[in-house]
N, C-alpha and C. Protein backbone atom coordinates (compact mmCIF):
# COMPACT_ATOMS: atom_id res chain seq x y z
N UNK A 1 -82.82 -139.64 -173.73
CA UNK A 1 -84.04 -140.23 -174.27
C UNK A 1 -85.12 -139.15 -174.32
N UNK A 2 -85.69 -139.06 -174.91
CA UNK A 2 -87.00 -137.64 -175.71
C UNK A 2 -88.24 -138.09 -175.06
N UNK A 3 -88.73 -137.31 -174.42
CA UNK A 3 -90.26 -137.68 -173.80
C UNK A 3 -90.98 -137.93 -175.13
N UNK A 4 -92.25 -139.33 -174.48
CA UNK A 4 -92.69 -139.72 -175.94
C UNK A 4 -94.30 -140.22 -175.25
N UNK A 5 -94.21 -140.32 -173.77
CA UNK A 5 -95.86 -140.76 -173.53
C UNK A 5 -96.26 -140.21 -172.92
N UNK A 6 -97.84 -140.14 -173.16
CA UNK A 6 -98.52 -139.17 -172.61
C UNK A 6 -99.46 -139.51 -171.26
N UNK A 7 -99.58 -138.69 -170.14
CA UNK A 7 -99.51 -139.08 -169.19
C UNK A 7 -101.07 -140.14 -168.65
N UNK A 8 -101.71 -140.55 -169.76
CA UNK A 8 -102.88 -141.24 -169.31
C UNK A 8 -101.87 -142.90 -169.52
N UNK A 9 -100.98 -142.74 -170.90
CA UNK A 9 -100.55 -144.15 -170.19
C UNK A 9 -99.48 -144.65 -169.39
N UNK A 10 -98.58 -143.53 -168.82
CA UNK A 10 -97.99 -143.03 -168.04
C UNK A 10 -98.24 -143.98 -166.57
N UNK A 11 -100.22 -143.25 -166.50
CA UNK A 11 -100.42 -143.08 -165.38
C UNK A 11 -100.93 -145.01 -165.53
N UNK A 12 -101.01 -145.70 -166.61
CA UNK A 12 -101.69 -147.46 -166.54
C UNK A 12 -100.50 -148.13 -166.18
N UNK A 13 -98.83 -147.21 -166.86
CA UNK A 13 -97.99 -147.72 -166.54
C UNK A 13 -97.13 -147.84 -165.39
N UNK A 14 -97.37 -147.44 -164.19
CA UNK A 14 -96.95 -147.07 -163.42
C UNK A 14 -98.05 -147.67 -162.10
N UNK A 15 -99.82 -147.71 -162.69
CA UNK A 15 -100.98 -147.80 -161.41
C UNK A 15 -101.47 -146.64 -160.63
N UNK A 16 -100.67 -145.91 -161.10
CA UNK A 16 -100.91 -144.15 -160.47
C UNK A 16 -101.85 -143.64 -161.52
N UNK A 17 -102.76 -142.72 -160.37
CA UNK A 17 -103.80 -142.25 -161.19
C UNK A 17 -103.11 -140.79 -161.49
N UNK A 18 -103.90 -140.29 -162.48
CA UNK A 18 -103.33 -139.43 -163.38
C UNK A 18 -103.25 -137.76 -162.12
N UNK A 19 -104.08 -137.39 -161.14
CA UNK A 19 -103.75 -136.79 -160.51
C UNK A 19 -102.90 -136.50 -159.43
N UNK A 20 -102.46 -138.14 -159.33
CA UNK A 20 -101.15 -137.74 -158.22
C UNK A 20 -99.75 -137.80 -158.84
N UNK A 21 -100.15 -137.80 -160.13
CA UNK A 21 -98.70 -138.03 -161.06
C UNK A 21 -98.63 -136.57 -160.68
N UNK A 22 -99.52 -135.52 -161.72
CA UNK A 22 -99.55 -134.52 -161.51
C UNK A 22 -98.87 -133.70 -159.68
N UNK A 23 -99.64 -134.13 -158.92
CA UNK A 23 -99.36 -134.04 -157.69
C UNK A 23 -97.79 -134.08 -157.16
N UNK A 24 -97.35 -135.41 -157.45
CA UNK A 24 -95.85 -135.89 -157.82
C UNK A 24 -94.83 -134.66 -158.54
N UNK A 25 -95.44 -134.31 -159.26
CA UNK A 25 -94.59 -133.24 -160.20
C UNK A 25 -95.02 -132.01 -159.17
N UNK A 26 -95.87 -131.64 -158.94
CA UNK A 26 -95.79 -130.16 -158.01
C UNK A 26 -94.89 -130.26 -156.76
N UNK A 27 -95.17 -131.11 -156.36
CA UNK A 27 -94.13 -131.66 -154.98
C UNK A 27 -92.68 -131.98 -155.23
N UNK A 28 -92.61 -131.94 -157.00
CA UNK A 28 -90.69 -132.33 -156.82
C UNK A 28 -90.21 -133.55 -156.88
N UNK A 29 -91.28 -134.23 -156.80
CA UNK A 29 -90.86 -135.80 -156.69
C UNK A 29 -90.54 -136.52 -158.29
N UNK A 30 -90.88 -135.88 -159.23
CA UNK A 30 -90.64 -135.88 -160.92
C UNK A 30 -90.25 -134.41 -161.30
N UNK A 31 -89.82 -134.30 -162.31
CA UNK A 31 -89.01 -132.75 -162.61
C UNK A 31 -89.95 -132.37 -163.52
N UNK A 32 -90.23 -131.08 -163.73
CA UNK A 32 -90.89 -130.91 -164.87
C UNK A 32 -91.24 -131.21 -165.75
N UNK A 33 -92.65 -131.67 -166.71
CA UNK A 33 -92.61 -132.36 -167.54
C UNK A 33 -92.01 -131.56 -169.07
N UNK A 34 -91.83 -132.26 -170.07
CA UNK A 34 -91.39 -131.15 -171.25
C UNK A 34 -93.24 -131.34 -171.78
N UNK A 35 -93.54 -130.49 -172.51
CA UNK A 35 -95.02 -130.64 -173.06
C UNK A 35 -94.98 -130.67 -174.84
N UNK A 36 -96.11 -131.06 -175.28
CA UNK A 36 -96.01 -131.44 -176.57
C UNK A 36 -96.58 -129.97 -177.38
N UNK A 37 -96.23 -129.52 -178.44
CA UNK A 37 -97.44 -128.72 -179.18
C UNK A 37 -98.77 -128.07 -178.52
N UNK A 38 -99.53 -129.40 -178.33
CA UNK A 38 -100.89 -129.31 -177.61
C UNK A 38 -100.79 -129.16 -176.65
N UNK A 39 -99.81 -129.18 -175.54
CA UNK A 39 -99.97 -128.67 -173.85
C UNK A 39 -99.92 -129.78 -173.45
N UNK A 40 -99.68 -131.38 -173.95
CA UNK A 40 -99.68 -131.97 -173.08
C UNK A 40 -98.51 -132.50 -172.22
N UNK A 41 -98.38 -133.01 -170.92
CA UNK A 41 -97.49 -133.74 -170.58
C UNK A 41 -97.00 -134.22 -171.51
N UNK A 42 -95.46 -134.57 -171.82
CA UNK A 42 -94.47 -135.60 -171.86
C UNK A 42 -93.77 -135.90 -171.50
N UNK A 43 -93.57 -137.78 -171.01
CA UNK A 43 -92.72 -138.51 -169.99
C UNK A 43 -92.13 -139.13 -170.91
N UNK A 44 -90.42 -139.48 -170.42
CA UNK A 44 -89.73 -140.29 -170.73
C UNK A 44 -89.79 -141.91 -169.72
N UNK A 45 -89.10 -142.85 -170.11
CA UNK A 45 -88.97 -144.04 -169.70
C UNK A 45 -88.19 -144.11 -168.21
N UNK A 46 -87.50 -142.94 -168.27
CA UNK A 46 -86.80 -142.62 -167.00
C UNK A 46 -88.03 -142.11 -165.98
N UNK A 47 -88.61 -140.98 -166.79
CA UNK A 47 -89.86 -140.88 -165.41
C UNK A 47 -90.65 -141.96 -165.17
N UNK A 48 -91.07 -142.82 -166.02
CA UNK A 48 -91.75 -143.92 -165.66
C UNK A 48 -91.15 -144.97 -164.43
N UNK A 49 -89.70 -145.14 -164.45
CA UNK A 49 -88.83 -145.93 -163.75
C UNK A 49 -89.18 -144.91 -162.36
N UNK A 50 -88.64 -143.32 -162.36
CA UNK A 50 -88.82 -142.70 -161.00
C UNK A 50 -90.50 -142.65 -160.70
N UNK A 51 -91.17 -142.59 -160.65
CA UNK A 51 -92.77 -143.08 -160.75
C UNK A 51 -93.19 -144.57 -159.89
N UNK A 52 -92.51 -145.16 -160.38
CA UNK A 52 -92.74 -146.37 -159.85
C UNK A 52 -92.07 -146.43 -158.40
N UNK A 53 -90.48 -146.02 -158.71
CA UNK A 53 -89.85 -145.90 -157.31
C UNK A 53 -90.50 -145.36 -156.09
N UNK A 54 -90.91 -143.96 -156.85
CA UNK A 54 -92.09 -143.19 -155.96
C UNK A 54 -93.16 -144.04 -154.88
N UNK A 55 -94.27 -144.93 -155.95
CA UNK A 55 -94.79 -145.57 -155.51
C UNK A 55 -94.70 -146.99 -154.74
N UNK A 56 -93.03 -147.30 -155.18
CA UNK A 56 -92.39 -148.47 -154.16
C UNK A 56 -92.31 -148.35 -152.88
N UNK A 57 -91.48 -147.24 -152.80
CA UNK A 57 -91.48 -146.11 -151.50
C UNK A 57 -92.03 -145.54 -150.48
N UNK A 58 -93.14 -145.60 -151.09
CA UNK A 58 -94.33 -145.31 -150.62
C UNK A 58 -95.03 -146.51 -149.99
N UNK A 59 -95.23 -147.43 -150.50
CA UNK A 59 -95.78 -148.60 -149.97
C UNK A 59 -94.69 -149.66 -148.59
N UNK A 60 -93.76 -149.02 -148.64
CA UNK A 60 -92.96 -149.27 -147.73
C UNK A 60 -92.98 -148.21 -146.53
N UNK A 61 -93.71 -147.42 -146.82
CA UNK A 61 -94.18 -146.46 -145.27
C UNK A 61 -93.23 -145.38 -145.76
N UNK A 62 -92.20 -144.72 -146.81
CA UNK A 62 -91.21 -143.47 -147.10
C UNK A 62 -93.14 -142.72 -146.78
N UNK A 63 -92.49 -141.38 -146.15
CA UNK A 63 -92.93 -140.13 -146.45
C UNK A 63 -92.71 -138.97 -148.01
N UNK A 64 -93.35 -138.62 -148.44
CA UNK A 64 -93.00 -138.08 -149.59
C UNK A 64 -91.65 -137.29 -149.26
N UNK A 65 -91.24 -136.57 -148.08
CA UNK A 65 -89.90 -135.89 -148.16
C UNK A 65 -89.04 -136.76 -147.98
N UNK A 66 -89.45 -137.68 -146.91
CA UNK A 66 -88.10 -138.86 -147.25
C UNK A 66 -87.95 -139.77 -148.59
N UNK A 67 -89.34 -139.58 -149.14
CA UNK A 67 -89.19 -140.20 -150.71
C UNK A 67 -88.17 -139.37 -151.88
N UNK A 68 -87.96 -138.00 -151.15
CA UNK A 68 -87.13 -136.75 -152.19
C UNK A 68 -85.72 -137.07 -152.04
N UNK A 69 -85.62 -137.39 -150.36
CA UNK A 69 -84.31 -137.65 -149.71
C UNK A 69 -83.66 -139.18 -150.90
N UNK A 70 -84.50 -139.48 -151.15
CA UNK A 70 -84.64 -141.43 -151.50
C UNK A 70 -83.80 -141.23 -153.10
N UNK A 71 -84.86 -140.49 -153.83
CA UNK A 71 -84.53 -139.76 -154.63
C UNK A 71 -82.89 -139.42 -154.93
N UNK A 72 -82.97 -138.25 -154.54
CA UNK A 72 -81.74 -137.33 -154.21
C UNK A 72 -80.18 -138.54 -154.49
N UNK A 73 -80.94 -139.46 -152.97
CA UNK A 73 -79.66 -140.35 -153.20
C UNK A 73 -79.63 -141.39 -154.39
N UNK A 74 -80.49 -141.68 -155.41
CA UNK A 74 -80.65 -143.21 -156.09
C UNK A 74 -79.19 -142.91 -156.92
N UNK A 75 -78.31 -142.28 -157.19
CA UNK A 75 -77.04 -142.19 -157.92
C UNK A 75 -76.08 -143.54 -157.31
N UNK A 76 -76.24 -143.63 -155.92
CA UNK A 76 -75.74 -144.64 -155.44
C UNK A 76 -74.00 -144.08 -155.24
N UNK A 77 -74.05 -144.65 -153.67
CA UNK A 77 -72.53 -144.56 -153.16
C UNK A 77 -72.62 -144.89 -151.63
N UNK A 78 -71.58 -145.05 -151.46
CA UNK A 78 -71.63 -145.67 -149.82
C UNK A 78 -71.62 -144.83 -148.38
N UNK A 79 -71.59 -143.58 -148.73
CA UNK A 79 -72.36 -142.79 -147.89
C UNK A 79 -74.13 -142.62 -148.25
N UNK A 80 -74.17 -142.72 -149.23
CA UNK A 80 -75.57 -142.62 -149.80
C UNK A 80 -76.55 -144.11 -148.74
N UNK A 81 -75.99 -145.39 -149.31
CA UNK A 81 -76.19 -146.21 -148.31
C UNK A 81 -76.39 -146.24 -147.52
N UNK A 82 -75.35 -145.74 -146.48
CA UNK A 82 -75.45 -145.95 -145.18
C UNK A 82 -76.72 -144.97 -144.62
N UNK A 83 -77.27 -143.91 -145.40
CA UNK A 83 -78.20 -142.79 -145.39
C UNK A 83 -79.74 -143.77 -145.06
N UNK A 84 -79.57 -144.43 -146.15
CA UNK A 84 -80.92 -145.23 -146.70
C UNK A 84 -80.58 -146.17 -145.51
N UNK A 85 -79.85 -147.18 -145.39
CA UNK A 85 -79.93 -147.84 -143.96
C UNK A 85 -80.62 -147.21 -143.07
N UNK A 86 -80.07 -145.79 -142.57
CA UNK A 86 -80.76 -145.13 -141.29
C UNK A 86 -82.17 -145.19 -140.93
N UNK A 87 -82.49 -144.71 -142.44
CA UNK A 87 -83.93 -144.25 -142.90
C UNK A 87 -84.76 -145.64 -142.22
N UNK A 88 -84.24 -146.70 -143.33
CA UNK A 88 -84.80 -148.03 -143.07
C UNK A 88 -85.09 -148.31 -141.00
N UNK A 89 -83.41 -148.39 -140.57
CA UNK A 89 -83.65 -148.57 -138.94
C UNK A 89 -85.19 -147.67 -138.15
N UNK A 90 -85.12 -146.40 -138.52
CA UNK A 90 -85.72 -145.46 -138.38
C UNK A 90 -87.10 -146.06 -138.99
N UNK A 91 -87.91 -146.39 -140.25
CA UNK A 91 -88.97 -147.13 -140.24
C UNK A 91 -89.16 -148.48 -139.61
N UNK A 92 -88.46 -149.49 -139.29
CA UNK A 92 -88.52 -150.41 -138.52
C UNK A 92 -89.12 -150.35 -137.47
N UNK A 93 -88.31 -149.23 -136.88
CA UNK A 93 -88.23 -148.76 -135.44
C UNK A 93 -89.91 -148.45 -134.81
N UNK A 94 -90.11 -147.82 -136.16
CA UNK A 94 -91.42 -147.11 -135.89
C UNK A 94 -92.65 -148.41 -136.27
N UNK A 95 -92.53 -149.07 -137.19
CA UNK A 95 -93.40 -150.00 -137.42
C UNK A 95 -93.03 -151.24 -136.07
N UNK A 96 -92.21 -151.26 -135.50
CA UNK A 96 -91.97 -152.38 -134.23
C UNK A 96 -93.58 -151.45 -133.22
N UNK A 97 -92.59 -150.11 -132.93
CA UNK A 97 -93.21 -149.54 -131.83
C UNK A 97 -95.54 -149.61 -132.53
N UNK A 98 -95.47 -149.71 -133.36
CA UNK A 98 -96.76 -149.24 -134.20
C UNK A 98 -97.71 -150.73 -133.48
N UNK A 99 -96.76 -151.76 -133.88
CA UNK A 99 -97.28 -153.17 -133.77
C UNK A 99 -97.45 -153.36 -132.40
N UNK A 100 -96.48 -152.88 -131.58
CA UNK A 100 -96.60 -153.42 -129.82
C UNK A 100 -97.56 -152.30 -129.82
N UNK A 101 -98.24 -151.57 -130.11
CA UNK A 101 -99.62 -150.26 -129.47
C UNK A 101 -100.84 -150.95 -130.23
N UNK A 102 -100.72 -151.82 -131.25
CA UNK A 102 -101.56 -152.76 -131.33
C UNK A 102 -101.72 -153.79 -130.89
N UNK A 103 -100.89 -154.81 -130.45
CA UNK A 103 -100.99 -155.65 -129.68
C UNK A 103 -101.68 -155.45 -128.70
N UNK A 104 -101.45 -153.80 -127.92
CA UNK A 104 -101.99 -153.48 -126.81
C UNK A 104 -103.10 -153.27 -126.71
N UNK A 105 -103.61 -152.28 -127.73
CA UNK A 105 -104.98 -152.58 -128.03
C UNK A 105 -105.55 -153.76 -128.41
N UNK A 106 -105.37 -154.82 -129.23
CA UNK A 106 -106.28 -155.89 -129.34
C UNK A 106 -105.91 -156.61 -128.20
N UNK A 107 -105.46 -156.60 -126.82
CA UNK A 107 -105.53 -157.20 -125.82
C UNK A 107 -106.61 -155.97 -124.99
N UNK A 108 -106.89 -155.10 -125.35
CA UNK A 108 -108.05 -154.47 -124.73
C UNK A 108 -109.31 -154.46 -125.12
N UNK A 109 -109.26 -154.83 -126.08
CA UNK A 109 -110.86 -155.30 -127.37
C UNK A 109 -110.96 -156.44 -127.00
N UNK A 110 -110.09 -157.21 -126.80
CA UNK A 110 -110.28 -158.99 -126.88
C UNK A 110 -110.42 -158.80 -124.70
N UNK A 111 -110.41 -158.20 -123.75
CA UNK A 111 -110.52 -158.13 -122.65
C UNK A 111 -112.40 -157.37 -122.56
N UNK A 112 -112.30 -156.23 -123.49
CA UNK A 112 -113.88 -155.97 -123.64
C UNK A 112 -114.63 -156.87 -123.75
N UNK A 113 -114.64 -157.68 -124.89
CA UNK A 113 -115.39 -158.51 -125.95
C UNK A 113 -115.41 -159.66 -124.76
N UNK A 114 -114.56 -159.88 -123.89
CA UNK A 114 -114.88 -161.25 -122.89
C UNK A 114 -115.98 -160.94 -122.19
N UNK A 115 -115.88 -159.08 -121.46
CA UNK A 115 -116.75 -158.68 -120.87
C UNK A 115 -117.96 -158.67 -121.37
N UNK A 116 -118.08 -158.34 -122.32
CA UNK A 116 -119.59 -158.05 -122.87
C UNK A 116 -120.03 -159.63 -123.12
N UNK A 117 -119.23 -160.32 -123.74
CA UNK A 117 -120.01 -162.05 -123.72
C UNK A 117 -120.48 -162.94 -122.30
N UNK A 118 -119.52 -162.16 -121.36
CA UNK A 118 -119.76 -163.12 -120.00
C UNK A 118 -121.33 -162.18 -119.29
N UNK A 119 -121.35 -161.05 -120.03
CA UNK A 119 -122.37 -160.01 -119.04
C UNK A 119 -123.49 -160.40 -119.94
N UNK A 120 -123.69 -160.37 -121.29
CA UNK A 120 -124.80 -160.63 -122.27
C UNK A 120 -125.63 -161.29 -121.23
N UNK A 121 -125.82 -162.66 -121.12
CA UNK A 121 -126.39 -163.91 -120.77
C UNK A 121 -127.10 -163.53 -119.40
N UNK A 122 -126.48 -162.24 -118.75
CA UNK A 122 -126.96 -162.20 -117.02
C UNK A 122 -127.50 -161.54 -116.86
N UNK A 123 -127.98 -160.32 -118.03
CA UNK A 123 -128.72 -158.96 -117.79
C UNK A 123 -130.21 -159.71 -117.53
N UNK A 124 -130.58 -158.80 -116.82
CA UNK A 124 -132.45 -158.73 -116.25
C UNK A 124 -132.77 -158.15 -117.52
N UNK A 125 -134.29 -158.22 -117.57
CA UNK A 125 -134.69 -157.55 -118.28
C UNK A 125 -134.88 -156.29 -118.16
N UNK A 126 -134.82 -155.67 -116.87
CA UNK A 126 -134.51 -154.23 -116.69
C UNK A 126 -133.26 -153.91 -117.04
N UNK A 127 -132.31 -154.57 -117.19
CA UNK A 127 -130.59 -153.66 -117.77
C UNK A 127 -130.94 -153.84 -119.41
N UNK A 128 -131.46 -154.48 -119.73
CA UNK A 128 -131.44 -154.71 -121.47
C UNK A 128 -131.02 -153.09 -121.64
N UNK A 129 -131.20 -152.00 -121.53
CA UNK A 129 -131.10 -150.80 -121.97
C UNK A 129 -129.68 -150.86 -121.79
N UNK A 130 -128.96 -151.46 -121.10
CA UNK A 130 -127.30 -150.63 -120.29
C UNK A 130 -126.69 -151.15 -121.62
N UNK A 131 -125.57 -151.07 -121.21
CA UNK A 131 -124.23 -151.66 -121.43
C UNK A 131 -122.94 -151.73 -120.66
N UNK A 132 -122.30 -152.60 -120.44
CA UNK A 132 -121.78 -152.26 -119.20
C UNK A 132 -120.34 -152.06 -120.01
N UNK A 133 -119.62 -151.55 -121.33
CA UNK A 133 -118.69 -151.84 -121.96
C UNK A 133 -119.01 -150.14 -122.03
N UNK A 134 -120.10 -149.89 -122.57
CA UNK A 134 -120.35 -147.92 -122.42
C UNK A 134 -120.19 -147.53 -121.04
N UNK A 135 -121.02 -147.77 -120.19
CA UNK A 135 -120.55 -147.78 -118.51
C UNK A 135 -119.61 -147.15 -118.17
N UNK A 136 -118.59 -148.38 -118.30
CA UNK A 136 -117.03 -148.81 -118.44
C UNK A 136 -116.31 -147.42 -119.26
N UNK A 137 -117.10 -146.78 -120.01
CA UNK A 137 -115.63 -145.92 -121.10
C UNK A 137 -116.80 -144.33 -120.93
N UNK A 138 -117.47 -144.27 -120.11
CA UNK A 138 -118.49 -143.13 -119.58
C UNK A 138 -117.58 -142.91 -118.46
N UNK A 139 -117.58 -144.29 -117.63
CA UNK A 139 -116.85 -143.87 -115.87
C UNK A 139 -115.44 -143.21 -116.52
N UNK A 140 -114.60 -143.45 -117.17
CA UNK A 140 -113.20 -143.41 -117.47
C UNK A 140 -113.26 -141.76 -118.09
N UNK A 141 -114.24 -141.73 -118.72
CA UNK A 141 -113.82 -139.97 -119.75
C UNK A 141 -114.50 -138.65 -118.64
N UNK A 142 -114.79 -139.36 -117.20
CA UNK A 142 -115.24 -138.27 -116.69
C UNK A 142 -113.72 -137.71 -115.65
């Protein structure tokens, strides 16, 4: 198929702005473009399809080199598979561990936030200046 669009609608077709297409192509992640007469980009329907993948990929947490790896394999075969499985276990893994270090933190915001509501109501008018949540993270960084 003959490259035939040019990369502004490229870039409507796809949601990618026109500099990380570009970007995309320096990094390897699209192959060279062929150019027209005038110098411009031209994409085929196939780059549009890898473009999108790109940006599928991406929104699923791939790293751009594991997006090359992603790449590399889309020919499809059952070692190829079992590749992309890994990958997948391997983001799971990391988005499990991501979620329990948040959990952990919003059980330390939501343990602050009790503190500071139960202390609000009791300050004198001489503590109005404190905070006892700064206090609290002053005593700890010394």
């Amino acid at each position: 198929m003959a490259p035939e669009l040019r990369i502004g609608r490229v870039a409507r077709e796809t949601g990618l702005n026109i500099d990380t297409i570009r970007f995309y192509e320096r990094e390897g992640l699209l192959r060279p473009q062929a150019r027209s007469k005038g110098g411009f980009r031209l994409f085929s329907r196939e780059d549009v399809r890898s473009l999108k993948f790109v940006r599928q990929a991406q929104e699923l947490g791939f790293s751009l080199k594991e997006i090359r790896e992603l790449l590399a394999l889309r020919g499809g075969c059952v070692r190829a598979c079992e590749h992309v499985r890994d990958l997948l276990e391997q983001k799971v893994s990391g988005v499990r561990q991501k979620l329990e270090e948040l959990k952990k933190l919003e059980r330390e915001l939501a343990g602050a936030l009790a503190r500071c509501r139960a202390e609000l109501p009791r300050r004198s008018h001489h503590d109005e200046n404190r905070c006892p949540l700064l206090d609290e993270i002053r005593a700890g960084s010394q």
